[in-house]
Protein backbone atom coordinates (compact mmCIF):
# COMPACT_ATOMS: atom_id res chain seq x y z
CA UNK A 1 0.00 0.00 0.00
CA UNK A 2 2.98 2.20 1.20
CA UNK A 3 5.11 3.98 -1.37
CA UNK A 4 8.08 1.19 -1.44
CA UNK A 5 11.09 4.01 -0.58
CA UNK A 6 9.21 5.51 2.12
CA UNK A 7 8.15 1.99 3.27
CA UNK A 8 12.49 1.17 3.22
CA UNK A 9 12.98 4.40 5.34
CA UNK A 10 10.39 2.82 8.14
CA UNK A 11 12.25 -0.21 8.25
CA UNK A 12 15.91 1.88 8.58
CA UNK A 13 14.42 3.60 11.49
CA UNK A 14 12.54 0.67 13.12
CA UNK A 15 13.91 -1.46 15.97
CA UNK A 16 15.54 -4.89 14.58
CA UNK A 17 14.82 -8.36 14.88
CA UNK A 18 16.53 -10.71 17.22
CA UNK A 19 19.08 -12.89 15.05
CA UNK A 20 16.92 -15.94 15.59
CA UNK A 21 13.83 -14.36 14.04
CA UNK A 22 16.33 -13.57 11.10
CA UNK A 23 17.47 -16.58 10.20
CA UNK A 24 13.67 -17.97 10.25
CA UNK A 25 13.26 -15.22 7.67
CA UNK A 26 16.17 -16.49 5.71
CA UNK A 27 15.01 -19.96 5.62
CA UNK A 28 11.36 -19.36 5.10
CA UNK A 29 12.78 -17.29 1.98
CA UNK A 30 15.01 -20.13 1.08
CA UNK A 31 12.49 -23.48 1.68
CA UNK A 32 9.31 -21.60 0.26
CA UNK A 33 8.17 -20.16 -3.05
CA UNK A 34 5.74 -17.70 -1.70
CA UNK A 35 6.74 -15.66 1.62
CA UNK A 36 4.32 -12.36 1.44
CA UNK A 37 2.69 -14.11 4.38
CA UNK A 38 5.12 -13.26 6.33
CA UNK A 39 3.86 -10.53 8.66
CA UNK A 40 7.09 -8.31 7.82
CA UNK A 41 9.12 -5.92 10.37
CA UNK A 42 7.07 -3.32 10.88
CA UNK A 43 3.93 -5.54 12.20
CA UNK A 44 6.15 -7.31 13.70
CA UNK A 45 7.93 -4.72 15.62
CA UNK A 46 4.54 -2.72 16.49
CA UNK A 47 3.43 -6.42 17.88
CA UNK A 48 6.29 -6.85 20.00
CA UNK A 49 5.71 -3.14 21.44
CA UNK A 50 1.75 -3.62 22.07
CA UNK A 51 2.64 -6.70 24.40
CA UNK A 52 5.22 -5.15 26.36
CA UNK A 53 3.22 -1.81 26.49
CA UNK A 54 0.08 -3.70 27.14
CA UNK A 55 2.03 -6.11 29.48
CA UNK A 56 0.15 -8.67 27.64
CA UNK A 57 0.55 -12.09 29.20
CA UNK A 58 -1.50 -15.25 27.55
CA UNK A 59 -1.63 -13.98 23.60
CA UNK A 60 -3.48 -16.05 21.19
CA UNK A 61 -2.26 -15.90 17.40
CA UNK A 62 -4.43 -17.32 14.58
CA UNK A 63 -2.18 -18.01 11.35
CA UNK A 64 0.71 -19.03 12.46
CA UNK A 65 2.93 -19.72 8.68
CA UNK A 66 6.55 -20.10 9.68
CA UNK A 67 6.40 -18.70 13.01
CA UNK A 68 7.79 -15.16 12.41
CA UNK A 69 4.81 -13.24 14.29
CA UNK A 70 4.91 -15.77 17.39
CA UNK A 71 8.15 -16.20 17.75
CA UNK A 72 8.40 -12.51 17.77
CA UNK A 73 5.75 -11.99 20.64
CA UNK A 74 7.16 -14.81 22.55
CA UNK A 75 10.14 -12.85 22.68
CA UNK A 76 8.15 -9.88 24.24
CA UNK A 77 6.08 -11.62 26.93
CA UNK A 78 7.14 -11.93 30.41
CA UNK A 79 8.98 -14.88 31.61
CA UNK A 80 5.34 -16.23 32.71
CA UNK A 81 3.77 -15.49 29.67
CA UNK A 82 2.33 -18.33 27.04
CA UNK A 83 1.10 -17.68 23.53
CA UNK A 84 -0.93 -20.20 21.60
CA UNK A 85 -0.88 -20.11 17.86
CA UNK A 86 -2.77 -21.89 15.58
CA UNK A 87 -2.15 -23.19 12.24
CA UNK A 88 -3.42 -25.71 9.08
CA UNK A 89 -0.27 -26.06 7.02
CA UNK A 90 1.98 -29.08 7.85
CA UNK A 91 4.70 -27.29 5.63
CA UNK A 92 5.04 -24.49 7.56
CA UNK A 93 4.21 -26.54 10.98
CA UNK A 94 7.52 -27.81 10.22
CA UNK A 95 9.55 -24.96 9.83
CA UNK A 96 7.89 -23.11 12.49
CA UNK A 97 8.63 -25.79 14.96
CA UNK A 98 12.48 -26.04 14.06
CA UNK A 99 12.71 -22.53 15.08
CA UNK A 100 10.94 -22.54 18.30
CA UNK A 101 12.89 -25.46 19.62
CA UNK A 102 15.70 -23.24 18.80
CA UNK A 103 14.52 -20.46 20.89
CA UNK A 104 15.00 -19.53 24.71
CA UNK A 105 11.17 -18.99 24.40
CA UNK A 106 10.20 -22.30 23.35
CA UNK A 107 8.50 -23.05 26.70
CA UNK A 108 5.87 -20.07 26.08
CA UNK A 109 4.90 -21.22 22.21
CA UNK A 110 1.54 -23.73 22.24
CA UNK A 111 1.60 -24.33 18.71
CA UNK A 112 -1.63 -26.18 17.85
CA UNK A 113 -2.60 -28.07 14.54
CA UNK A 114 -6.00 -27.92 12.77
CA UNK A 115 -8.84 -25.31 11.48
CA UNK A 116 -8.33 -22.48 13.90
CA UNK A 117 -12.18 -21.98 13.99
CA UNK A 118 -12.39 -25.75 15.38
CA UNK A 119 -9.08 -25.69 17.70
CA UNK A 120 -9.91 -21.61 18.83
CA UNK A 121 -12.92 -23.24 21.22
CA UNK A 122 -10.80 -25.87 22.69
CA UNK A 123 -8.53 -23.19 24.03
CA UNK A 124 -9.11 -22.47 27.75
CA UNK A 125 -8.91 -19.19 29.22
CA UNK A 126 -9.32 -15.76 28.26
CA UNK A 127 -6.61 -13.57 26.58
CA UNK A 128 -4.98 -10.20 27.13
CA UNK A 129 -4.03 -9.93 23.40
CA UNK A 130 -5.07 -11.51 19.90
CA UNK A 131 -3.39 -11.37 16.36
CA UNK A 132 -5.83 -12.73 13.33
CA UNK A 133 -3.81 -13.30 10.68
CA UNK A 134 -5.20 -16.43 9.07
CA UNK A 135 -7.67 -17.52 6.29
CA UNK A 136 -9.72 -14.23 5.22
CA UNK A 137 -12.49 -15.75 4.11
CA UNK A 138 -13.10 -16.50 7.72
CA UNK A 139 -12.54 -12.87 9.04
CA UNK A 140 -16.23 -12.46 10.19
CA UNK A 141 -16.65 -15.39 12.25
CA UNK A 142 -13.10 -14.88 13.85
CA UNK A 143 -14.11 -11.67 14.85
CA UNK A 144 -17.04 -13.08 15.93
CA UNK A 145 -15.20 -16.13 17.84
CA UNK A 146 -12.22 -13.82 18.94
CA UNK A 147 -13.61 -10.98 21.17
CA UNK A 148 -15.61 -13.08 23.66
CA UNK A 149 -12.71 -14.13 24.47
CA UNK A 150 -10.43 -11.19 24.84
CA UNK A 151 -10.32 -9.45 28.77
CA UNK A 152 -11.74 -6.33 29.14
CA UNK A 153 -9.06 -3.52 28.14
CA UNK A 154 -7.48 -6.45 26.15
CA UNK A 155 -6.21 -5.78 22.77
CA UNK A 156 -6.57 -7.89 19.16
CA UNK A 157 -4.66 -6.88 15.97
CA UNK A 158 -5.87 -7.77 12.80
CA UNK A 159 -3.72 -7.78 9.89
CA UNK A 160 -4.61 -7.49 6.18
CA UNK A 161 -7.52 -4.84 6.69
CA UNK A 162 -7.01 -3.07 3.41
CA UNK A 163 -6.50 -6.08 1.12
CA UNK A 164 -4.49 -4.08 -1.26
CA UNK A 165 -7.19 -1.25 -1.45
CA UNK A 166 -9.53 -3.68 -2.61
CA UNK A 167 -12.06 -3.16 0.63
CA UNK A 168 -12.67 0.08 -0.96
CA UNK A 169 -14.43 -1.49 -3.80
CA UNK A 170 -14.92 -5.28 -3.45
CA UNK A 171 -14.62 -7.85 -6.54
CA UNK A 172 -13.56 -10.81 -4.33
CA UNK A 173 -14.75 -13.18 -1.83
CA UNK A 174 -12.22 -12.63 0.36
CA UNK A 175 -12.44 -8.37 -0.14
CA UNK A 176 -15.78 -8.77 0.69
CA UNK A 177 -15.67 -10.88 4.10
CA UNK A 178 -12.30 -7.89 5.09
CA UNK A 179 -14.95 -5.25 4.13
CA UNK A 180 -17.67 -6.85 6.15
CA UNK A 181 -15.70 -7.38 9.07
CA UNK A 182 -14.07 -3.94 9.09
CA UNK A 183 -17.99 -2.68 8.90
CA UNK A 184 -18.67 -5.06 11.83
CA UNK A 185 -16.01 -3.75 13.76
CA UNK A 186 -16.79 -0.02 13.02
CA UNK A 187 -20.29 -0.63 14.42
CA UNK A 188 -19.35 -2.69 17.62
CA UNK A 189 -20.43 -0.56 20.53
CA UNK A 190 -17.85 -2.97 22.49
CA UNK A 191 -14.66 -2.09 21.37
CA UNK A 192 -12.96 0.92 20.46
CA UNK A 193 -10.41 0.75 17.15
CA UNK A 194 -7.81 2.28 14.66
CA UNK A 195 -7.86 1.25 11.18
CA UNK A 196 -4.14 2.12 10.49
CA UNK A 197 -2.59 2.24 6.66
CA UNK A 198 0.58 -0.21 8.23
CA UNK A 199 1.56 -2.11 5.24
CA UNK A 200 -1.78 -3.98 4.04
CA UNK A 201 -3.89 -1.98 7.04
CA UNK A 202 -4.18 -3.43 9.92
CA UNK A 203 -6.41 -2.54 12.48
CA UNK A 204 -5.56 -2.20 16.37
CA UNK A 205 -9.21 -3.17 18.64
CA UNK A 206 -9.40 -2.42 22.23
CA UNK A 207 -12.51 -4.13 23.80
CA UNK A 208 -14.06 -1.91 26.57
């Protein structure tokens, strides 16, 4: 969405990743011919802040890929902290997993295999922050699954809001669910929220 120079200048002037996360990078560049799932720096950063600004301690993520985003926020939460992260793909199961054994933060990561909408409701608990960055199609009813379950004052991130501007005019399936759920979100009376133009949008919910 971002002009690509200016988008190179955030990145210059944003906090780097740990040289763990890096090397998943590398070999999620290397092993696989399609990587734009990767949640990229800058989300990845701004996640990392919200959960030590929040002090955010159980985090749920839904889309796991290769384990960029959660091993990022594993690195931010507390030495008590646990995140559980969902994903469908045994490909990128398997990467993920190589790097989290790797990690000093392997004890926090739950990573759990199957449809998140089916493995989201075995999941115990409550949570103090969400990330939704799985199957679009599906936005709606994670939104709809999601924020029972997030604490009061708890906060959920939702990447891919702006679809490549295609929200503002929908052709697709999948710009259509994004567009209904950023409609549903604008008119929930629960939450408070900032659509923010972060790379493909994403947009930043607080529930009340």
């Amino acid at each position: 969405m971002i002009d690509k120079s200016a988008e190179e200048y955030a990145m210059a002037h944003t906090t780097e990743d740990s040289s763990l996360v890096k090397a998943l990078i590398r070999a999620s560049e290397e092993e696989l011919e399609y990587t734009d799932m990767l949640s990229g720096r800058l989300v990845g950063r701004l996640l990392a802040m919200l959960i030590k600004v929040s002090g955010a301690r159980r985090v749920l993520e839904v889309g796991t890929f290769t384990g960029y985003s959660a091993l990022t926020m594993a690195e931010a939460l507390p030495d008590d902290g646990i995140l559980f992260t969902c994903e469908y793909n045994e490909r990128y199961e398997e990467l993920a997993r190589k790097f989290f054994e790797q990690s000093e933060q392997s004890s926090k990561i739950n990573l759990l295999m199957g449809k998140a909408l089916d493995t989201i409701p075995t999941i115990s608990g409550s949570f103090d922050f969400i990330f939704l960055d799985a199957d679009k199609i599906n936005y709606p009813q994670y939104y709809d699954l999601l924020l029972p379950r997030l604490v009061p004052g708890g906060l959920m991130l939702i990447d891919n809001v702006l679809w490549g501007g295609a929200v503002t005019d929908p052709q697709t399936d999948k710009a259509h669910a994004i567009d209904r759920m950023n409609k549903q979100i604008a008119d929930d009376d629960a939450v408070e929220q900032v659509l923010a133009t972060v790379r493909d949008g994403v947009v930043l919910i607080r529930k009340k």
